[in-house]
PDB file of N, CA and C in Angstrom:
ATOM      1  N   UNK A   1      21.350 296.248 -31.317  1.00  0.00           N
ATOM      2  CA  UNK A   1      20.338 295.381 -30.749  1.00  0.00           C
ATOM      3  C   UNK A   1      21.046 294.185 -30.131  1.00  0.00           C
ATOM      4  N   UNK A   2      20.532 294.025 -28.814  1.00  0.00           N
ATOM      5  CA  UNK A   2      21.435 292.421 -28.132  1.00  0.00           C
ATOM      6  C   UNK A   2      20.542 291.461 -28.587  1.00  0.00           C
ATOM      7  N   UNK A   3      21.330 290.571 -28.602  1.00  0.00           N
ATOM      8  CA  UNK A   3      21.117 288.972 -29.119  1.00  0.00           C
ATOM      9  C   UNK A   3      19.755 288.585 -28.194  1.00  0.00           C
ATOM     10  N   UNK A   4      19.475 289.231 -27.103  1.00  0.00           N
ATOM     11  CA  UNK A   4      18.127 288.589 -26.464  1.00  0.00           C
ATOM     12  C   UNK A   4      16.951 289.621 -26.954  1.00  0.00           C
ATOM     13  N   UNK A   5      16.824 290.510 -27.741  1.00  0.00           N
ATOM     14  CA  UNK A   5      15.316 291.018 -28.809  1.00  0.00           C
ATOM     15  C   UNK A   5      15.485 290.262 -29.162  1.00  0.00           C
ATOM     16  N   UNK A   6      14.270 289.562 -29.523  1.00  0.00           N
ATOM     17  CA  UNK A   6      13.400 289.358 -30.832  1.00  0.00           C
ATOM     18  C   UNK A   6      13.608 290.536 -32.089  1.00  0.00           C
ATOM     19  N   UNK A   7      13.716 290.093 -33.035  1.00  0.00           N
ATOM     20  CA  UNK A   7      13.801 290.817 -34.372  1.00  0.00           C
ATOM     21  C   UNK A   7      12.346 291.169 -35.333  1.00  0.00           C
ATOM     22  N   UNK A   8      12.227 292.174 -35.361  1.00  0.00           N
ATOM     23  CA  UNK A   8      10.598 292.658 -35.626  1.00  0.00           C
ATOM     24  C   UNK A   8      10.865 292.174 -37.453  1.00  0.00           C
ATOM     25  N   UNK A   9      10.115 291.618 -37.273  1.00  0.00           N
ATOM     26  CA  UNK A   9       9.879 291.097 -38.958  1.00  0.00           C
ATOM     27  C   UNK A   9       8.891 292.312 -39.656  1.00  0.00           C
ATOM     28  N   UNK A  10       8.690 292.600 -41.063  1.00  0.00           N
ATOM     29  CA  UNK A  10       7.988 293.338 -41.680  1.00  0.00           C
ATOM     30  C   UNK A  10       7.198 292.573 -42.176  1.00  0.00           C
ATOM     31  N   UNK A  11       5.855 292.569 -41.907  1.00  0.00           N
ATOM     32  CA  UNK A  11       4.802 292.094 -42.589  1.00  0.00           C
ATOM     33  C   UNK A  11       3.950 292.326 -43.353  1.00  0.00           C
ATOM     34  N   UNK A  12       3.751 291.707 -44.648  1.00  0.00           N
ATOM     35  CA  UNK A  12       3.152 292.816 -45.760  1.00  0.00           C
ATOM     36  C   UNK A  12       1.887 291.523 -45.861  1.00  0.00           C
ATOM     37  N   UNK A  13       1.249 292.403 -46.193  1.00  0.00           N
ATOM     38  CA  UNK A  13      -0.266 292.057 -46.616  1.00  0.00           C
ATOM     39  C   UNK A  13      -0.748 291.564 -48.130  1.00  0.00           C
ATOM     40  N   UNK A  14      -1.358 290.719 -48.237  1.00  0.00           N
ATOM     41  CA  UNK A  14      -1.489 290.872 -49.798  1.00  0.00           C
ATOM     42  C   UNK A  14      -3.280 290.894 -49.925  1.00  0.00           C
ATOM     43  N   UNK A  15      -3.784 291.786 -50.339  1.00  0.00           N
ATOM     44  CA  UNK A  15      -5.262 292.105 -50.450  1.00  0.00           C
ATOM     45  C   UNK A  15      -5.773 291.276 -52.008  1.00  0.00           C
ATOM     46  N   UNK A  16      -6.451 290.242 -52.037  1.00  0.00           N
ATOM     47  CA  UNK A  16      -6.715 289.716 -53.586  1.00  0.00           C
ATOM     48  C   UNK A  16      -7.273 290.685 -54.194  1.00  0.00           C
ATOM     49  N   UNK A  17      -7.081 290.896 -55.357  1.00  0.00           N
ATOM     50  CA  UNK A  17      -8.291 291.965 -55.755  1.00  0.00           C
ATOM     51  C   UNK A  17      -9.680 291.577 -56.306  1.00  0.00           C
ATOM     52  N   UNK A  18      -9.633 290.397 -56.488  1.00  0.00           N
ATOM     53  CA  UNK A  18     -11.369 290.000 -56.186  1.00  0.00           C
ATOM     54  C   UNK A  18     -11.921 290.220 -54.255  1.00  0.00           C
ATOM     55  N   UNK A  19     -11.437 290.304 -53.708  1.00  0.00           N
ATOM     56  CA  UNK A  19     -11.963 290.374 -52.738  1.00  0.00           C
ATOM     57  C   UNK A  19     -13.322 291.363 -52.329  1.00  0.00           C
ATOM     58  N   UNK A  20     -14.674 290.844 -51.840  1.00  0.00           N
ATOM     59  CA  UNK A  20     -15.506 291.692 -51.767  1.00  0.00           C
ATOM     60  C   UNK A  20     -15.492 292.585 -50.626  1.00  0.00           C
ATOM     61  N   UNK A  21     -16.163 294.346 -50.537  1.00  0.00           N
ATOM     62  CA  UNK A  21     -15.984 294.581 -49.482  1.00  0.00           C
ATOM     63  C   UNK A  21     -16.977 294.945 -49.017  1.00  0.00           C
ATOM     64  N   UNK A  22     -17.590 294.496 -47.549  1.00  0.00           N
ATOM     65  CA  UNK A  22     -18.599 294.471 -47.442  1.00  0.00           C
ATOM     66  C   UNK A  22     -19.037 295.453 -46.199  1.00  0.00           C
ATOM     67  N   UNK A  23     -20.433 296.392 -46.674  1.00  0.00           N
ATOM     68  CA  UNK A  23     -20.782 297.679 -45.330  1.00  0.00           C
ATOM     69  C   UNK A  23     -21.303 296.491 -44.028  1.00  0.00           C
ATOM     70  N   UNK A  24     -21.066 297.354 -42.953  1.00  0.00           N
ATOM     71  CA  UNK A  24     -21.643 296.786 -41.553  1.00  0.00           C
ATOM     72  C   UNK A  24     -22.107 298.269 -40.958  1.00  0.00           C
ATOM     73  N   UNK A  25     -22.934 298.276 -40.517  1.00  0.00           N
ATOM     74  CA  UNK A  25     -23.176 299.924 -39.932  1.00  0.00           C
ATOM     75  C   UNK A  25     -24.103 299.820 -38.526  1.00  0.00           C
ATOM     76  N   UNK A  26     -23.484 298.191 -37.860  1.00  0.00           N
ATOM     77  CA  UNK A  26     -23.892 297.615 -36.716  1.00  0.00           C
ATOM     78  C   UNK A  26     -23.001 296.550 -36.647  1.00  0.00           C
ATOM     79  N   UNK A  27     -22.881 296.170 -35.454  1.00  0.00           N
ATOM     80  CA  UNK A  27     -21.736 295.124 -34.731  1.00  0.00           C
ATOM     81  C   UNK A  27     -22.160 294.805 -33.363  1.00  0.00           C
ATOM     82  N   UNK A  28     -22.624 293.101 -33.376  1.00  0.00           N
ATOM     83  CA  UNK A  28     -22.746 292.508 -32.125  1.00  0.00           C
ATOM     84  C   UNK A  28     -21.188 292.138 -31.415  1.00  0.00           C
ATOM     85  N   UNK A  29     -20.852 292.296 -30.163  1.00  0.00           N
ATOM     86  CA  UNK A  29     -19.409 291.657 -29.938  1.00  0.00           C
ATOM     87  C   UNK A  29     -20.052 290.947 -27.923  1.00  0.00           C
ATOM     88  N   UNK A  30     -19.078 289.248 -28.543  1.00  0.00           N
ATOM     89  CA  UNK A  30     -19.840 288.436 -27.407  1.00  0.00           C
ATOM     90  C   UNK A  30     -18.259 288.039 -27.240  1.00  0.00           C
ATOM     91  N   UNK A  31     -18.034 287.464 -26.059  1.00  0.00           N
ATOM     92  CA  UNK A  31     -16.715 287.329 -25.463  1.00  0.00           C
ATOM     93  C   UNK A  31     -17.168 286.064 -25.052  1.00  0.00           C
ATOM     94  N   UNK A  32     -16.163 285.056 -25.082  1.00  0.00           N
ATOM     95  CA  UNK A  32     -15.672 283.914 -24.197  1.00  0.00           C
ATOM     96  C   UNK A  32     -14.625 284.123 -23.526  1.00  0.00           C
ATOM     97  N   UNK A  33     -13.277 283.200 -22.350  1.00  0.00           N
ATOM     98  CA  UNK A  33     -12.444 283.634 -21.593  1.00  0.00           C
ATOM     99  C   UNK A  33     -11.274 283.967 -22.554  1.00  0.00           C
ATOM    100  N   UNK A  34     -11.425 283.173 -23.765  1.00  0.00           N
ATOM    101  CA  UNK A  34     -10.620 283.544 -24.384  1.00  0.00           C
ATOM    102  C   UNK A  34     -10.309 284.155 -26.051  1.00  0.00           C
ATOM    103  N   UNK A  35     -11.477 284.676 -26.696  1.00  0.00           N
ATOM    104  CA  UNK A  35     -11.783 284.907 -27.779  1.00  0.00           C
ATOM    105  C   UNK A  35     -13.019 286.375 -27.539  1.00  0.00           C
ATOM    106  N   UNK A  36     -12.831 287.054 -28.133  1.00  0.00           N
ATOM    107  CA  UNK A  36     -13.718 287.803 -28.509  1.00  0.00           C
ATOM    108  C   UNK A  36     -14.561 287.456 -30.048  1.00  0.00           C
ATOM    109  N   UNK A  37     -16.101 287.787 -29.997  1.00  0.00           N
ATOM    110  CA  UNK A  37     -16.669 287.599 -31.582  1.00  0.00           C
ATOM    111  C   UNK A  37     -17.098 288.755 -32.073  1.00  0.00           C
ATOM    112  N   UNK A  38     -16.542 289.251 -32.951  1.00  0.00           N
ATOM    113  CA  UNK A  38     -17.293 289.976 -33.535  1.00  0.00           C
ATOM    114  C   UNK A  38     -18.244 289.851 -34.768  1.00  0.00           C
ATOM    115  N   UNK A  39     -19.533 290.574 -34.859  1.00  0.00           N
ATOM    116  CA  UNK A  39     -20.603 290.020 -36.034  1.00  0.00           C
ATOM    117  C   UNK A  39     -20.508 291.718 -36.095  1.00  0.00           C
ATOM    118  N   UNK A  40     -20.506 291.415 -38.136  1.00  0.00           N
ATOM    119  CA  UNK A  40     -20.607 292.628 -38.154  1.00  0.00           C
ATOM    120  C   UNK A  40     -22.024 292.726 -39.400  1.00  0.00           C
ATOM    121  N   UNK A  41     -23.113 293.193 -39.158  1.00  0.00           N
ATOM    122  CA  UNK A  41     -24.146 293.502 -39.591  1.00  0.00           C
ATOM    123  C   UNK A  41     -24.818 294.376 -40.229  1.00  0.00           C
ATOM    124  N   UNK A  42     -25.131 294.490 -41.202  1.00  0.00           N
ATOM    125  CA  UNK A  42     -26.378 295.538 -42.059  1.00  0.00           C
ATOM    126  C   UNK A  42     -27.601 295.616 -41.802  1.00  0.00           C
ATOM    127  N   UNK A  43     -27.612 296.878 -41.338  1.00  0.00           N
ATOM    128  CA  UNK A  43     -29.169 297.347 -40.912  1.00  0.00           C
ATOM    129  C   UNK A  43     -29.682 297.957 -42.249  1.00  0.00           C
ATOM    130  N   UNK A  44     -30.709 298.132 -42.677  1.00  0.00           N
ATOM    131  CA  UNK A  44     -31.151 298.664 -43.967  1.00  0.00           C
ATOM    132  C   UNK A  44     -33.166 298.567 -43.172  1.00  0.00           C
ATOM    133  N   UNK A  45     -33.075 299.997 -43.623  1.00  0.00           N
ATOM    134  CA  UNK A  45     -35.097 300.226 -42.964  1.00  0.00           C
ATOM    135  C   UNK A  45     -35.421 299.467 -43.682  1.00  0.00           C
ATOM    136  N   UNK A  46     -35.666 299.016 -44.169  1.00  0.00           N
ATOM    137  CA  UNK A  46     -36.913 298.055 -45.148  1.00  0.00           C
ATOM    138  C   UNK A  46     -36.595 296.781 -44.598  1.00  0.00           C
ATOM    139  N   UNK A  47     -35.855 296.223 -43.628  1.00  0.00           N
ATOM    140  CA  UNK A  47     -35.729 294.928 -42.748  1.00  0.00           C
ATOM    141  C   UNK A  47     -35.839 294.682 -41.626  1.00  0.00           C
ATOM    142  N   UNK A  48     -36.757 294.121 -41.230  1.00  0.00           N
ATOM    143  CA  UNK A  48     -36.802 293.784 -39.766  1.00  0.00           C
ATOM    144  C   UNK A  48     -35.689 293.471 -38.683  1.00  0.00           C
ATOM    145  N   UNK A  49     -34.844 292.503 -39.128  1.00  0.00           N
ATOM    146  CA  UNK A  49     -33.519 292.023 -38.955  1.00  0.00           C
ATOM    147  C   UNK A  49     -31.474 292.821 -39.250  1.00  0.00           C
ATOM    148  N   UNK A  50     -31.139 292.691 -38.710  1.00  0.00           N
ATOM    149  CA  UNK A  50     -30.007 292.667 -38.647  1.00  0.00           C
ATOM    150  C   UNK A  50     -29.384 291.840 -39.662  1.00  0.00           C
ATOM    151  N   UNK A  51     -28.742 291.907 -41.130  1.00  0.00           N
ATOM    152  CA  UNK A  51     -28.149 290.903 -41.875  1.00  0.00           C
ATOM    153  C   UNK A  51     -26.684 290.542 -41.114  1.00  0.00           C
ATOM    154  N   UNK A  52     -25.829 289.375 -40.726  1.00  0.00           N
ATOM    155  CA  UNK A  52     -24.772 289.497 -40.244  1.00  0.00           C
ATOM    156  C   UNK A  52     -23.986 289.574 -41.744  1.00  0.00           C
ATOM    157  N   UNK A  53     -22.706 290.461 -41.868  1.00  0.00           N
ATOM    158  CA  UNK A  53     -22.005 290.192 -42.722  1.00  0.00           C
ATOM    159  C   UNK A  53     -20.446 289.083 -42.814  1.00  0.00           C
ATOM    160  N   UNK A  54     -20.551 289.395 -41.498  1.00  0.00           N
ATOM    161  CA  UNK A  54     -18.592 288.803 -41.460  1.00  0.00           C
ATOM    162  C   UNK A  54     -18.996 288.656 -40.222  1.00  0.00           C
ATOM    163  N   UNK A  55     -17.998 287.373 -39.246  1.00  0.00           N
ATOM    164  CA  UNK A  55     -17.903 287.340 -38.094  1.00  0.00           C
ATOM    165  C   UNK A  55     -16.098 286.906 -38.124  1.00  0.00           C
ATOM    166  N   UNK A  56     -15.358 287.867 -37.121  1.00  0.00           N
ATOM    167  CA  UNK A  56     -14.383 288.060 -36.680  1.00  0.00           C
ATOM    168  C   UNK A  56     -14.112 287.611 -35.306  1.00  0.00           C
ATOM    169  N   UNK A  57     -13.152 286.252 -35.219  1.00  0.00           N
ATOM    170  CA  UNK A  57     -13.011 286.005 -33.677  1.00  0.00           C
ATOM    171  C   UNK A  57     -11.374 286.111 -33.434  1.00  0.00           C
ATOM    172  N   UNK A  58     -11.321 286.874 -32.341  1.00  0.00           N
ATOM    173  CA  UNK A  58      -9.773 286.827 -32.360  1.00  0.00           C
ATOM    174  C   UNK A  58      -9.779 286.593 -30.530  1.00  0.00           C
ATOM    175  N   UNK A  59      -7.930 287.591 -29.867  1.00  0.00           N
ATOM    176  CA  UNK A  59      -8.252 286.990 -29.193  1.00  0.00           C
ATOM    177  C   UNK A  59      -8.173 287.896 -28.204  1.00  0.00           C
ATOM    178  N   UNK A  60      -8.440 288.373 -26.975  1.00  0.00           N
ATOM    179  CA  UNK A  60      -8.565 289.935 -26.051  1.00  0.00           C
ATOM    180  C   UNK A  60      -7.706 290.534 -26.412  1.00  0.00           C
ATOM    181  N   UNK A  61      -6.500 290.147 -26.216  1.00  0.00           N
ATOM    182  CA  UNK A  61      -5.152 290.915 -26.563  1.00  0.00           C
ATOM    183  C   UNK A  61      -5.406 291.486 -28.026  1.00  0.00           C
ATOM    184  N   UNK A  62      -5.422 290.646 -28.944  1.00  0.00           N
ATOM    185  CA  UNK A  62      -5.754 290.954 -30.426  1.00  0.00           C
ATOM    186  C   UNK A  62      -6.546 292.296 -30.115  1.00  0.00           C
ATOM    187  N   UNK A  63      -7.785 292.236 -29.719  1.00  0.00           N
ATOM    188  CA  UNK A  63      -8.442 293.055 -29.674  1.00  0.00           C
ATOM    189  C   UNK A  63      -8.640 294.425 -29.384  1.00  0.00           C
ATOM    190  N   UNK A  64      -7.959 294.521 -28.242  1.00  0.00           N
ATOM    191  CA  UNK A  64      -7.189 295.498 -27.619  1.00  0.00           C
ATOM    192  C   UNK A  64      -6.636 296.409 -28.479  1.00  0.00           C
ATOM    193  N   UNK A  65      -5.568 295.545 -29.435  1.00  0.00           N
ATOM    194  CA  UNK A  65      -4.712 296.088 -30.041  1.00  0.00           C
ATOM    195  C   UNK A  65      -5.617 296.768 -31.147  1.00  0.00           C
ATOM    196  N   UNK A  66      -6.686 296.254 -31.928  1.00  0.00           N
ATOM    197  CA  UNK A  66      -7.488 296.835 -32.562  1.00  0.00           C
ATOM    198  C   UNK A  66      -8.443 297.684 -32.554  1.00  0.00           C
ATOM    199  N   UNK A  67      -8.287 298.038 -30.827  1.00  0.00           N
ATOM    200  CA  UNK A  67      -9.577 299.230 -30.275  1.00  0.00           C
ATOM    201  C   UNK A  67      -8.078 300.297 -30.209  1.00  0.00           C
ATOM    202  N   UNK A  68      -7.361 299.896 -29.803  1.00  0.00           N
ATOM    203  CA  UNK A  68      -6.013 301.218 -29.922  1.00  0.00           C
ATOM    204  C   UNK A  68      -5.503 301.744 -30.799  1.00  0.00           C
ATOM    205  N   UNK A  69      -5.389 300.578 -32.305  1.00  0.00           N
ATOM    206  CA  UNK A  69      -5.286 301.357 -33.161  1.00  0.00           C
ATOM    207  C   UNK A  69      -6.560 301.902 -34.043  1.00  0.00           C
ATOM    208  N   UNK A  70      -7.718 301.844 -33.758  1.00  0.00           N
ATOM    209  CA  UNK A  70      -8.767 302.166 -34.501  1.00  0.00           C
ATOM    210  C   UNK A  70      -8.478 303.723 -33.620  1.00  0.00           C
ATOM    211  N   UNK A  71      -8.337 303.582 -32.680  1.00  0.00           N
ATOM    212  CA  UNK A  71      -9.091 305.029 -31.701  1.00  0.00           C
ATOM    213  C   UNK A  71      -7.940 306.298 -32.357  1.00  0.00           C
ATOM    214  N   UNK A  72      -6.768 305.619 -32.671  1.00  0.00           N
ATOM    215  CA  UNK A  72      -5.609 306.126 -33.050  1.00  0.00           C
ATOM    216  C   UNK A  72      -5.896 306.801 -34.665  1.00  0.00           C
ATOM    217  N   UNK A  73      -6.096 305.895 -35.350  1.00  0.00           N
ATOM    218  CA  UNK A  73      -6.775 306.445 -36.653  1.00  0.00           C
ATOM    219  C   UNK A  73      -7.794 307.358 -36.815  1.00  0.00           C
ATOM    220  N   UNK A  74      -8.931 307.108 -35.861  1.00  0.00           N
ATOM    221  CA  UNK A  74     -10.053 308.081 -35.838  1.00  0.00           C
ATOM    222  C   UNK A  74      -9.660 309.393 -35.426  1.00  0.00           C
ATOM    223  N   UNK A  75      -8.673 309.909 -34.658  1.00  0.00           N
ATOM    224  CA  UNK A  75      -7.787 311.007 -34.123  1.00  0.00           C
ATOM    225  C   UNK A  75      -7.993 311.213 -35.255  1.00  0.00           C
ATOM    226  N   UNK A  76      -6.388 310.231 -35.905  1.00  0.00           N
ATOM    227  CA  UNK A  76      -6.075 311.411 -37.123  1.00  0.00           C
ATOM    228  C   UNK A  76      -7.015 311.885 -37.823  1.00  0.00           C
ATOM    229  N   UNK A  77      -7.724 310.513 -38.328  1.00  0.00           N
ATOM    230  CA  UNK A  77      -9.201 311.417 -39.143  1.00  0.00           C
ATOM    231  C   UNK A  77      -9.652 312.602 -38.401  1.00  0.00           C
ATOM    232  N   UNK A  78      -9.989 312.651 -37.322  1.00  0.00           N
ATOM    233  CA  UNK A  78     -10.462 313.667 -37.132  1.00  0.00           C
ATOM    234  C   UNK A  78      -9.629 314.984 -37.179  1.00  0.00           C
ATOM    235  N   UNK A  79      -8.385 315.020 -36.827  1.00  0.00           N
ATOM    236  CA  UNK A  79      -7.518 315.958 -37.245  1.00  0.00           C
ATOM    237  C   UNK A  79      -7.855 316.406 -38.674  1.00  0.00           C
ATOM    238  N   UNK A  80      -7.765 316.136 -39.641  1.00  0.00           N
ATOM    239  CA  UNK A  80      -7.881 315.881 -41.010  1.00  0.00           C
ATOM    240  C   UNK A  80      -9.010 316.421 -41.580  1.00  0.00           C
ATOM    241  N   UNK A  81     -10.239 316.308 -41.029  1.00  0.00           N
ATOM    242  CA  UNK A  81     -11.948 315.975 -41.595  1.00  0.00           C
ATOM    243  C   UNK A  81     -12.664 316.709 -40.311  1.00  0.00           C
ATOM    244  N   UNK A  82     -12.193 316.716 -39.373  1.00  0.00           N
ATOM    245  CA  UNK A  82     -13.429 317.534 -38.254  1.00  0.00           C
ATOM    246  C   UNK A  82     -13.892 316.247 -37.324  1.00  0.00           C
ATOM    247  N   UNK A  83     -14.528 316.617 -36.559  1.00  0.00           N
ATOM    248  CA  UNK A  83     -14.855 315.591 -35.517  1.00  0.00           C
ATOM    249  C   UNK A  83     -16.121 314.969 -36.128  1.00  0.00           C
ATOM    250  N   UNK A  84     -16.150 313.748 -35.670  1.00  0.00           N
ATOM    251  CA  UNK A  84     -16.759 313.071 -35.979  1.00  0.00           C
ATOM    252  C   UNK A  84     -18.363 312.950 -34.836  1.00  0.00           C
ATOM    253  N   UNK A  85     -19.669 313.303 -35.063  1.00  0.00           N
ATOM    254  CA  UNK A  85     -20.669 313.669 -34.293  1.00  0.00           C
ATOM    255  C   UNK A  85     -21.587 312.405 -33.938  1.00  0.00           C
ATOM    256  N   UNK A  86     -21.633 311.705 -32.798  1.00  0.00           N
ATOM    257  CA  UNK A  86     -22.189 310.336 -33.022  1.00  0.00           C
ATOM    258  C   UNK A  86     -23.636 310.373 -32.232  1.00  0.00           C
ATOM    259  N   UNK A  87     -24.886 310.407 -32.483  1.00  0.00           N
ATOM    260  CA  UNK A  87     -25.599 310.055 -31.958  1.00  0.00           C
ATOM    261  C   UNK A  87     -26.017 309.357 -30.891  1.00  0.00           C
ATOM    262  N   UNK A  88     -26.832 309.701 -29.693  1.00  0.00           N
ATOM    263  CA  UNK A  88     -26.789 309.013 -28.028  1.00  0.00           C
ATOM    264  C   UNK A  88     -27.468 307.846 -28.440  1.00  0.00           C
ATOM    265  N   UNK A  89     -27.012 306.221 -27.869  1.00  0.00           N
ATOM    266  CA  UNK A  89     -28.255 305.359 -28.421  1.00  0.00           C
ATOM    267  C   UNK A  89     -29.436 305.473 -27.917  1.00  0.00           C
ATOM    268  N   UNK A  90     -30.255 304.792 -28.744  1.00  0.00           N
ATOM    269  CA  UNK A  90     -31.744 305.173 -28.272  1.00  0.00           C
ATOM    270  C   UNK A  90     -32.121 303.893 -27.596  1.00  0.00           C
ATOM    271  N   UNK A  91     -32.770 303.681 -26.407  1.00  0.00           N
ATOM    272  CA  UNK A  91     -33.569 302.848 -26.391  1.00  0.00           C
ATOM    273  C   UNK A  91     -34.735 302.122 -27.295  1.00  0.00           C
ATOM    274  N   UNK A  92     -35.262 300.715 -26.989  1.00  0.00           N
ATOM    275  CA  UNK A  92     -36.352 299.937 -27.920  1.00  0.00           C
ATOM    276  C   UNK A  92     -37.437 301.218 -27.550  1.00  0.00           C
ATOM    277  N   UNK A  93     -37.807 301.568 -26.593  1.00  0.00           N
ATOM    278  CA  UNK A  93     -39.014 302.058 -26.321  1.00  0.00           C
ATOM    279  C   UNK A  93     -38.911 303.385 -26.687  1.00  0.00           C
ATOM    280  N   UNK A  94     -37.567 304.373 -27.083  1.00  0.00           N
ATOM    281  CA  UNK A  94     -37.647 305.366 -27.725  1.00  0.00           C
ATOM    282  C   UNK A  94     -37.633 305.655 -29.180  1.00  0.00           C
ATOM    283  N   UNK A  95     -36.977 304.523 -29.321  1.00  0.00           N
ATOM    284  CA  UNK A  95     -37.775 303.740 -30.811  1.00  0.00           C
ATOM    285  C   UNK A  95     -38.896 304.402 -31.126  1.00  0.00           C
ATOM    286  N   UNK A  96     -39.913 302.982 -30.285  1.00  0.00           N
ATOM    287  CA  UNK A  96     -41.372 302.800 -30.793  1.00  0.00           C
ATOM    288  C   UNK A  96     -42.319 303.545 -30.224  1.00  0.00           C
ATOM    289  N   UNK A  97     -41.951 304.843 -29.409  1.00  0.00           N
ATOM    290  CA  UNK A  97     -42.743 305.938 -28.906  1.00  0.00           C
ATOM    291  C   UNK A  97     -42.027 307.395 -29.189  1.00  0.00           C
ATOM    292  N   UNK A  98     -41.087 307.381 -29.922  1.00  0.00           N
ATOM    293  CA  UNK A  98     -40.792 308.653 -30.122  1.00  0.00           C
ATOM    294  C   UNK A  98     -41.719 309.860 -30.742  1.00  0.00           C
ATOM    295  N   UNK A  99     -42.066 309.279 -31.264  1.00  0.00           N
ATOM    296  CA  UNK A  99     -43.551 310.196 -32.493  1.00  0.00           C
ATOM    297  C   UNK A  99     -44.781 310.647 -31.183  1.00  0.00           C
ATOM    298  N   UNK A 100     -44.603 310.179 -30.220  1.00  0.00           N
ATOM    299  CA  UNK A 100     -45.986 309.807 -28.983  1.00  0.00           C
ATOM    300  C   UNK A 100     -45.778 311.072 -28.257  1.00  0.00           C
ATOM    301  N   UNK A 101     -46.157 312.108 -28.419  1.00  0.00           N
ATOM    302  CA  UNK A 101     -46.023 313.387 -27.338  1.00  0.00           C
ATOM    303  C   UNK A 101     -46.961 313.342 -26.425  1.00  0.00           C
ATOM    304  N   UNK A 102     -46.646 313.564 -24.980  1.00  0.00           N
ATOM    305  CA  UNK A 102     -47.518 313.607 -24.177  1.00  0.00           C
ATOM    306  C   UNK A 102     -48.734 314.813 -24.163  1.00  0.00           C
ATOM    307  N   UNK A 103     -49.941 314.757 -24.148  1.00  0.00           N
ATOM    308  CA  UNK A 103     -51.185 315.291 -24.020  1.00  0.00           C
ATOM    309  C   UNK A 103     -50.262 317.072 -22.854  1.00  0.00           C
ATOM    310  N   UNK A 104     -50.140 318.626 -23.157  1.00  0.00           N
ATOM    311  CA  UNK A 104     -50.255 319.760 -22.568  1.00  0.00           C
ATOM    312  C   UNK A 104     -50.520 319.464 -20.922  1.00  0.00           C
ATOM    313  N   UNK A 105     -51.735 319.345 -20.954  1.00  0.00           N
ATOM    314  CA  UNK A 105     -52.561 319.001 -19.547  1.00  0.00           C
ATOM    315  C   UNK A 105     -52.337 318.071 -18.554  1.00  0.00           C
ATOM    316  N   UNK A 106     -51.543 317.221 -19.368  1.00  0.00           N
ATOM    317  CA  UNK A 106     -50.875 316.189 -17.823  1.00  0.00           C
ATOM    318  C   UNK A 106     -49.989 316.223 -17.346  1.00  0.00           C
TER     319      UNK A 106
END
């Protein structure tokens, strides 16, 4: 290695073990020029609302790096476990008219 790298340091993590861990099974993400936010939220039927759980702001680049390695992991999972099958979103109005079949005759 020449003297002009940078030297990759190893960085270890330390997870407390009180730490809580908390479901999100929804995520708002709002951008400024220089930060991305992420809110990450619990939907549960019996609530009208969205609970936020955690909000995560980092910074595009950061981010990036965390949509590349997520997409990277989900591979392998899927290598591993089978593909993963995701539902098309629905619109508000396919929501609240899905049950509504149109009348034969029109």
């Amino acid at each position: 290695m020449s003297s002009q790298e940078p030297q990759r340091r190893q960085l270890k993590f330390h997870i407390p073990p009180n730490l809580i861990a908390l479901y999100a099974n929804a995520a708002l993400i709002t951008a400024t020029k220089y930060e991305l936010i992420l809110d990450f939220a619990q939907i549960l039927p019996i609530e009208p609302n969205a609970k936020v759980q955690a909000r995560v702001v980092m910074s595009p680049a950061h981010a990036k790096i965390l949509m590349q390695t997520l997409q990277r992991h989900l591979e392998q999972y899927e290598l591993q476990h089978g593909k993963i099958e995701v539902e098309a979103p629905t619109t508000l109005a396919d929501q609240l008219f899905k049950s509504i079949q149109p009348d034969e005759g029109e």
